[in-house]
N, C-alpha and C. Protein backbone atom coordinates (compact mmCIF):
# COMPACT_ATOMS: atom_id res chain seq x y z
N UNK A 1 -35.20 -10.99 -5.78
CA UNK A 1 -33.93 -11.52 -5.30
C UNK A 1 -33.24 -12.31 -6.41
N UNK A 2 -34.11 -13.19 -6.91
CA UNK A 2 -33.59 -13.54 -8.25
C UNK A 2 -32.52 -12.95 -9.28
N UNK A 3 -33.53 -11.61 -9.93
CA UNK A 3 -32.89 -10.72 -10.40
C UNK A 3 -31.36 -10.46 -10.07
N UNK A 4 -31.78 -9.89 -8.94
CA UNK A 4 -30.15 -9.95 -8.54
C UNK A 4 -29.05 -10.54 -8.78
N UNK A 5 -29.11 -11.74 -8.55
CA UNK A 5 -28.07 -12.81 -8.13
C UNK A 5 -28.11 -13.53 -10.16
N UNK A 6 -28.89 -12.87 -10.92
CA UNK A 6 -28.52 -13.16 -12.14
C UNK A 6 -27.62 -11.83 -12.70
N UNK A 7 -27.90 -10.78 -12.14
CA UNK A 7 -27.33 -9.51 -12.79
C UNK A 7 -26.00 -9.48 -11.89
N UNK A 8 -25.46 -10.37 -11.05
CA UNK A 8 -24.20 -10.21 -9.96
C UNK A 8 -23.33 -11.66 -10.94
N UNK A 9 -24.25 -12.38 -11.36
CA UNK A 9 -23.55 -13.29 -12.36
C UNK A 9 -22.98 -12.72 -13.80
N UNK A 10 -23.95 -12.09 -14.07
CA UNK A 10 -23.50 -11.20 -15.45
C UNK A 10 -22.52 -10.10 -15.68
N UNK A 11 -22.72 -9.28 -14.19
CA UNK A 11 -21.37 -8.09 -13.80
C UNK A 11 -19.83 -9.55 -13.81
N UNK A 12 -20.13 -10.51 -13.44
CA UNK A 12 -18.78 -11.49 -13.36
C UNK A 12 -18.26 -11.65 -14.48
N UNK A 13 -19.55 -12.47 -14.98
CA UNK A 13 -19.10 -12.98 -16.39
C UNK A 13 -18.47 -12.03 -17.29
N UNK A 14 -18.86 -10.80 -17.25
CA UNK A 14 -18.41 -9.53 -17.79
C UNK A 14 -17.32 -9.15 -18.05
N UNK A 15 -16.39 -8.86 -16.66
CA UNK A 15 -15.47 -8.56 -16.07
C UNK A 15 -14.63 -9.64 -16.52
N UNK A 16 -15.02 -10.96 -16.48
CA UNK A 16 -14.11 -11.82 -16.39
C UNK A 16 -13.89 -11.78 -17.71
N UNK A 17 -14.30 -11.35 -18.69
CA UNK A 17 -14.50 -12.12 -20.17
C UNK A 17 -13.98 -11.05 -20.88
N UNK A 18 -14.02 -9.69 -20.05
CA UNK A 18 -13.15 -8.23 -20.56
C UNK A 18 -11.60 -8.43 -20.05
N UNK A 19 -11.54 -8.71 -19.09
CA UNK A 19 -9.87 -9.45 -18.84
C UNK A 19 -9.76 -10.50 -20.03
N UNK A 20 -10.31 -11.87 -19.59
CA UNK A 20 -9.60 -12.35 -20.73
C UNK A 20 -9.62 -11.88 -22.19
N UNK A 21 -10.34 -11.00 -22.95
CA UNK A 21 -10.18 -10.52 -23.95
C UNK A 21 -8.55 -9.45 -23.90
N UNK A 22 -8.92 -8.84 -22.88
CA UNK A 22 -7.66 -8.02 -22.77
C UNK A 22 -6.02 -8.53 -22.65
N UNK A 23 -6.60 -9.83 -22.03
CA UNK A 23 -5.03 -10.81 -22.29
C UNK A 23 -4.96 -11.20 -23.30
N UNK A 24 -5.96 -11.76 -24.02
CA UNK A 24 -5.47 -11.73 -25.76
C UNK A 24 -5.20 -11.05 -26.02
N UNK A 25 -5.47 -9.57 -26.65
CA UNK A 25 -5.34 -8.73 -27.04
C UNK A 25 -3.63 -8.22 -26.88
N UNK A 26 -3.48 -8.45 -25.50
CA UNK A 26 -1.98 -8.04 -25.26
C UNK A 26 -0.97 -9.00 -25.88
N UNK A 27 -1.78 -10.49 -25.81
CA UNK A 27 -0.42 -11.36 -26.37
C UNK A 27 -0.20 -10.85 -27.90
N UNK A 28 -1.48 -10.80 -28.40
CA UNK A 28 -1.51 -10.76 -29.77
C UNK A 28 -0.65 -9.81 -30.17
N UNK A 29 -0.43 -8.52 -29.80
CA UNK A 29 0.77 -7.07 -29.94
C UNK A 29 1.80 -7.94 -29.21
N UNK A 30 2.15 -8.77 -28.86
CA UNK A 30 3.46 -9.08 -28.34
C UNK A 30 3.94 -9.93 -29.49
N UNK A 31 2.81 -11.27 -29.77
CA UNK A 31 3.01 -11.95 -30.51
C UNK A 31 3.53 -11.36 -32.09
N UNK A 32 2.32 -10.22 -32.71
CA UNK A 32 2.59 -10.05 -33.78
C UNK A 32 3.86 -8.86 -34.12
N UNK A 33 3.98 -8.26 -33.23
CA UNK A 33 5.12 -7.15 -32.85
C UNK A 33 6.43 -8.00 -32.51
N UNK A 34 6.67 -9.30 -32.26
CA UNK A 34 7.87 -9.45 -31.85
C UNK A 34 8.48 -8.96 -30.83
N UNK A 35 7.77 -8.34 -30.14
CA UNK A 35 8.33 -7.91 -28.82
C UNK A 35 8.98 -8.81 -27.74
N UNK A 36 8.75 -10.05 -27.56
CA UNK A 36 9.83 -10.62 -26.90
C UNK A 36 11.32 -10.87 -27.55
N UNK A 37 11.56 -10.23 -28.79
CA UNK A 37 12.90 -10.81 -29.23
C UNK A 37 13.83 -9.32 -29.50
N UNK A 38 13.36 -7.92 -29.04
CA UNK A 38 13.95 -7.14 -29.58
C UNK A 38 14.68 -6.14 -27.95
N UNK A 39 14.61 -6.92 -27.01
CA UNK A 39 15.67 -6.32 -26.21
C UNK A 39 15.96 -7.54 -25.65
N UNK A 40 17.61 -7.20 -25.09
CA UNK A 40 18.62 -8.57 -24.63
C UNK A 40 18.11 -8.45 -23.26
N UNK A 41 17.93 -10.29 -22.59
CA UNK A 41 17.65 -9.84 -20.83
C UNK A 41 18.36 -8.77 -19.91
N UNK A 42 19.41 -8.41 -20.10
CA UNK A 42 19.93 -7.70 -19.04
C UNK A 42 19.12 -6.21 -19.09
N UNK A 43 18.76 -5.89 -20.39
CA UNK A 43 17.95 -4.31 -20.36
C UNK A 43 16.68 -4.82 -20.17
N UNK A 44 15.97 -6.22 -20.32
CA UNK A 44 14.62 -6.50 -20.10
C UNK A 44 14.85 -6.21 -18.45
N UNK A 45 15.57 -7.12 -17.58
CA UNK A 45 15.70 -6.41 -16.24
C UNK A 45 16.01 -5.00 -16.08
N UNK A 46 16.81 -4.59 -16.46
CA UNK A 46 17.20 -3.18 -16.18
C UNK A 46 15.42 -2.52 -16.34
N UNK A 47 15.27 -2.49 -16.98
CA UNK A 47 13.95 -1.57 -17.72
C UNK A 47 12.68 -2.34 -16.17
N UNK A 48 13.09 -3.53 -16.44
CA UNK A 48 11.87 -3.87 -15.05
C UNK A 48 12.30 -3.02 -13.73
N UNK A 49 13.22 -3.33 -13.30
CA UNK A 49 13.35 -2.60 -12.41
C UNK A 49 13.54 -1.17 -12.32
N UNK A 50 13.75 -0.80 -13.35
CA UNK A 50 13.21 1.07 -13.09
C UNK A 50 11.81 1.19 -12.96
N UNK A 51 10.84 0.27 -12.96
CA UNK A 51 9.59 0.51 -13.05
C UNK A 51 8.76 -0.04 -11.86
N UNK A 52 9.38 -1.45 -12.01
CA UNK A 52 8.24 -1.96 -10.73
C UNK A 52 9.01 -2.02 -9.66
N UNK A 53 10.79 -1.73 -8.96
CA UNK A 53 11.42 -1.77 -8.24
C UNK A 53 12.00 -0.25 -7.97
N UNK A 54 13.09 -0.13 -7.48
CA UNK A 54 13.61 1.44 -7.50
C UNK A 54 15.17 1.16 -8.40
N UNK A 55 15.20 2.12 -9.03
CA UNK A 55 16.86 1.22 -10.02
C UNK A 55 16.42 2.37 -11.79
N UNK A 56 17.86 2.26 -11.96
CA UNK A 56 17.84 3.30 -13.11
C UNK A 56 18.16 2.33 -14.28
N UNK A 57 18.03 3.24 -15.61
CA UNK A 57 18.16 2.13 -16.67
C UNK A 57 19.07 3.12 -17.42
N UNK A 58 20.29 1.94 -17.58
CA UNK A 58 21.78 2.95 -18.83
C UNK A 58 21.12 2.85 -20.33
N UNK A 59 21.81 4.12 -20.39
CA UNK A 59 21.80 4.76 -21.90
C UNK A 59 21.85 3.67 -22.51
N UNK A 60 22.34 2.51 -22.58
CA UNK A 60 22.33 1.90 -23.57
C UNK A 60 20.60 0.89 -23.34
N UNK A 61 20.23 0.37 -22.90
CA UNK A 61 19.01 -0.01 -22.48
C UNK A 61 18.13 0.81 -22.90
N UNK A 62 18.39 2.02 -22.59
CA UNK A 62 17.36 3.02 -23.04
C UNK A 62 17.26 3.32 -24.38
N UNK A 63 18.24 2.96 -25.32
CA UNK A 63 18.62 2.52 -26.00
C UNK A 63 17.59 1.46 -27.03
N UNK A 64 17.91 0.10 -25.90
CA UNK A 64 17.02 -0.76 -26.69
C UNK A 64 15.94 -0.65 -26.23
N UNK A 65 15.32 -0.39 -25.42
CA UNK A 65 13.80 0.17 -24.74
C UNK A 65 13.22 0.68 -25.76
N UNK A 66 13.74 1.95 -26.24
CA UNK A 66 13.01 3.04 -27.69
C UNK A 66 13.17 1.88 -28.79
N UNK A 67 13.96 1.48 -28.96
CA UNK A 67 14.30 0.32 -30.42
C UNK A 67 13.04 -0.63 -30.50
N UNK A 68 12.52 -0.97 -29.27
CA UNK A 68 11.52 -1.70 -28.76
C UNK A 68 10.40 -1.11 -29.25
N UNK A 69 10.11 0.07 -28.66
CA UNK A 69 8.64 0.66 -29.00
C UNK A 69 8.01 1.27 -28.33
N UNK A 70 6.85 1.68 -28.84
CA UNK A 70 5.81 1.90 -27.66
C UNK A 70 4.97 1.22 -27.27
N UNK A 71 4.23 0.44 -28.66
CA UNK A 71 3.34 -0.57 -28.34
C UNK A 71 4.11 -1.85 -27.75
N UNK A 72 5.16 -1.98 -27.59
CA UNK A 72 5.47 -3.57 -27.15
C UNK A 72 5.72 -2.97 -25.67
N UNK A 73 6.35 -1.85 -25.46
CA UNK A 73 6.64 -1.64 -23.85
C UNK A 73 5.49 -1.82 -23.26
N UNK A 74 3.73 -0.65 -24.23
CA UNK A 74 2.50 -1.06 -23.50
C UNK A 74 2.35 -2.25 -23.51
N UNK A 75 2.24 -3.03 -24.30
CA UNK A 75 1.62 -4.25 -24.47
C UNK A 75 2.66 -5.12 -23.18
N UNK A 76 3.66 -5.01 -23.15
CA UNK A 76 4.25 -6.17 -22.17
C UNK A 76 4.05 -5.31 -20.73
N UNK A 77 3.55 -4.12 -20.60
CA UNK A 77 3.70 -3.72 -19.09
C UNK A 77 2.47 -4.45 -19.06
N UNK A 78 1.28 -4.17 -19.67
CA UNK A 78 0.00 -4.52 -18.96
C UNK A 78 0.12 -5.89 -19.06
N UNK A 79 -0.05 -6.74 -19.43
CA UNK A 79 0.47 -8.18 -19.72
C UNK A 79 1.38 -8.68 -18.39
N UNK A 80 2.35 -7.70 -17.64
CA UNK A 80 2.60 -8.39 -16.62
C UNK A 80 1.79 -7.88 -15.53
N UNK A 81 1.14 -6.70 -16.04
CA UNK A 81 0.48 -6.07 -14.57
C UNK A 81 -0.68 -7.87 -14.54
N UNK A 82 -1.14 -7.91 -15.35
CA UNK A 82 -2.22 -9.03 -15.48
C UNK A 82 -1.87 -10.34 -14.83
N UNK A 83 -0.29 -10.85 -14.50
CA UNK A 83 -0.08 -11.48 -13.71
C UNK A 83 -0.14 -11.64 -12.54
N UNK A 84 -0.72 -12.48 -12.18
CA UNK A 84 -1.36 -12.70 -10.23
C UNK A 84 -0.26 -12.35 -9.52
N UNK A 85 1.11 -12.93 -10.31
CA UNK A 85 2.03 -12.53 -9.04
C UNK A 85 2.57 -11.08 -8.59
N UNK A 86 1.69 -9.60 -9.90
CA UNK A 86 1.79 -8.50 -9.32
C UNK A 86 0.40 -8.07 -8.87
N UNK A 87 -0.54 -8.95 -8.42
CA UNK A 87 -1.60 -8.24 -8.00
C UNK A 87 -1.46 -7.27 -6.70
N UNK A 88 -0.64 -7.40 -5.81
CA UNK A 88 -0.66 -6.45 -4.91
C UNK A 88 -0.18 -4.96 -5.15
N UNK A 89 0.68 -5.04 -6.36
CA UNK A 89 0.97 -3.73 -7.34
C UNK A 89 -0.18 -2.48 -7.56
N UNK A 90 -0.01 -1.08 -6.93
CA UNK A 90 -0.67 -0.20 -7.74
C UNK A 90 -0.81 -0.09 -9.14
N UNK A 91 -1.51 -0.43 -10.24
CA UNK A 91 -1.16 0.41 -11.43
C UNK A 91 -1.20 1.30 -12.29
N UNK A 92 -1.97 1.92 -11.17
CA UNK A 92 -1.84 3.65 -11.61
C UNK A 92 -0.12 4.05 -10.89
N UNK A 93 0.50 3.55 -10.16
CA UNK A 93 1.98 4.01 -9.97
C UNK A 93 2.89 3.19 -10.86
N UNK A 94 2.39 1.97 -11.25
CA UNK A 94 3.33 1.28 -12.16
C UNK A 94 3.29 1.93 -13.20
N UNK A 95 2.35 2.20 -13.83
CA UNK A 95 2.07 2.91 -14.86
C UNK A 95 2.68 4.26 -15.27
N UNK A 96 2.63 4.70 -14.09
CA UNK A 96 2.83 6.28 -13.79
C UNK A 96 4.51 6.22 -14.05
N UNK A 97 5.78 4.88 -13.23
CA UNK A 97 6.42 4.79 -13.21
C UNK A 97 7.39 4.48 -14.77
N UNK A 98 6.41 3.76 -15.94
CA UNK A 98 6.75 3.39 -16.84
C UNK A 98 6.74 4.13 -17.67
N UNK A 99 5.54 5.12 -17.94
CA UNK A 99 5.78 6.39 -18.91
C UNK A 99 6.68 7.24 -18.57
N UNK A 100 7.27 7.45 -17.19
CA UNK A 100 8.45 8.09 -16.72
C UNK A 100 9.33 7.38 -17.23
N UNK A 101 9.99 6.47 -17.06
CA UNK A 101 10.94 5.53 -17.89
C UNK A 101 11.02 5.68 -19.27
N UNK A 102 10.06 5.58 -19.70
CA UNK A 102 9.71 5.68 -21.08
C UNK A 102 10.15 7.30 -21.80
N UNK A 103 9.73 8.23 -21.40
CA UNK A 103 9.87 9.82 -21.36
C UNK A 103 11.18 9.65 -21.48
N UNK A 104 11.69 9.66 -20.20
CA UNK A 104 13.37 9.31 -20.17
C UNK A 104 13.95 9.07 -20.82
N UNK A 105 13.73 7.98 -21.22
CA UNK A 105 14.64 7.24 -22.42
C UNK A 105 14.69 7.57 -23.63
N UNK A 106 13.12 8.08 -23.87
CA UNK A 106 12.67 9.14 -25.00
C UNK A 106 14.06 10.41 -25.38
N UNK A 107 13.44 10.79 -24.33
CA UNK A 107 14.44 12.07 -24.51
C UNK A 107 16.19 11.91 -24.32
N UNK A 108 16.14 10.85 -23.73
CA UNK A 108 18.25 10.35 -23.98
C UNK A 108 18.43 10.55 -25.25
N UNK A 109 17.60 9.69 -25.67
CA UNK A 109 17.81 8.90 -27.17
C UNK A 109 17.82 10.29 -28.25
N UNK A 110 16.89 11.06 -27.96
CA UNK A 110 16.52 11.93 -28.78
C UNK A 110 17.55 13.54 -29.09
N UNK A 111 18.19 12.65 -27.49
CA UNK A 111 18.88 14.62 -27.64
C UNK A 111 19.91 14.49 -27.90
N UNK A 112 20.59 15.65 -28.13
CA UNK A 112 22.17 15.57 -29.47
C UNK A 112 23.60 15.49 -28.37
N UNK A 113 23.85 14.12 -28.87
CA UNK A 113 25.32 13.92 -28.20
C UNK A 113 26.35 15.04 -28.35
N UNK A 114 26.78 15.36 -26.94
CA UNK A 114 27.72 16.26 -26.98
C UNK A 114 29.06 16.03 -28.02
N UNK A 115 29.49 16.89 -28.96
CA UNK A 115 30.50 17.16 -29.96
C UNK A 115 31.62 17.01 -29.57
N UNK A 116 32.55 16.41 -29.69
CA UNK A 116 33.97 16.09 -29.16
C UNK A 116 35.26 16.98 -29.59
């Protein structure tokens, strides 16, 4: 019984200590990427809410979204998934929702403005 209740301490300690590594890890790509300074709030909302709400994001957002990255979009989605106040959040659909966003915007950005 012992055993147990040391190996149910160690699955904790585990878990707990792989999260907090993983929240470093995320600040650190935010921190060293600059990712909080390279889109203006109104596309930081816009871009949230195509993802964790229902709501589209304009060409121009999409815009600064790609200007942004890939690693700072990952790094700041999981970073908020990690906040308590989205724990009731799927994030296999948030997720699912953000590489859709992401794709999207991908391909705005990428494809050839119609010729005038």
């Amino acid at each position: 019984m012992a055993s147990l209740n040391v190996y149910s301490v160690l699955v904790v300690l585990f878990l707990t200590f792989g999260a907090l590594m993983a929240t470093k890890e995320n600040d650190q790509i935010i921190k060293e990427n600059n990712c909080k300074t390279k889109m203006g709030l109104p596309c930081v909302l816009e871009a949230f809410m195509s993802i964790f709400e229902t709501g589209s994001i304009s060409n121009k957002c999409c815009g600064e979204l790609v200007v942004l990255g890939k690693v700072c979009h990952s790094a700041l989605l999981k970073r908020t998934l990690e906040n308590p106040l989205f724990k009731d959040l799927t994030p296999t659909t948030i997720i699912a929702k953000s590489i859709q966003t992401w794709n999207n915007c991908l391909a705005l950005i990428d494809s050839p403005s119609p010729s005038a």
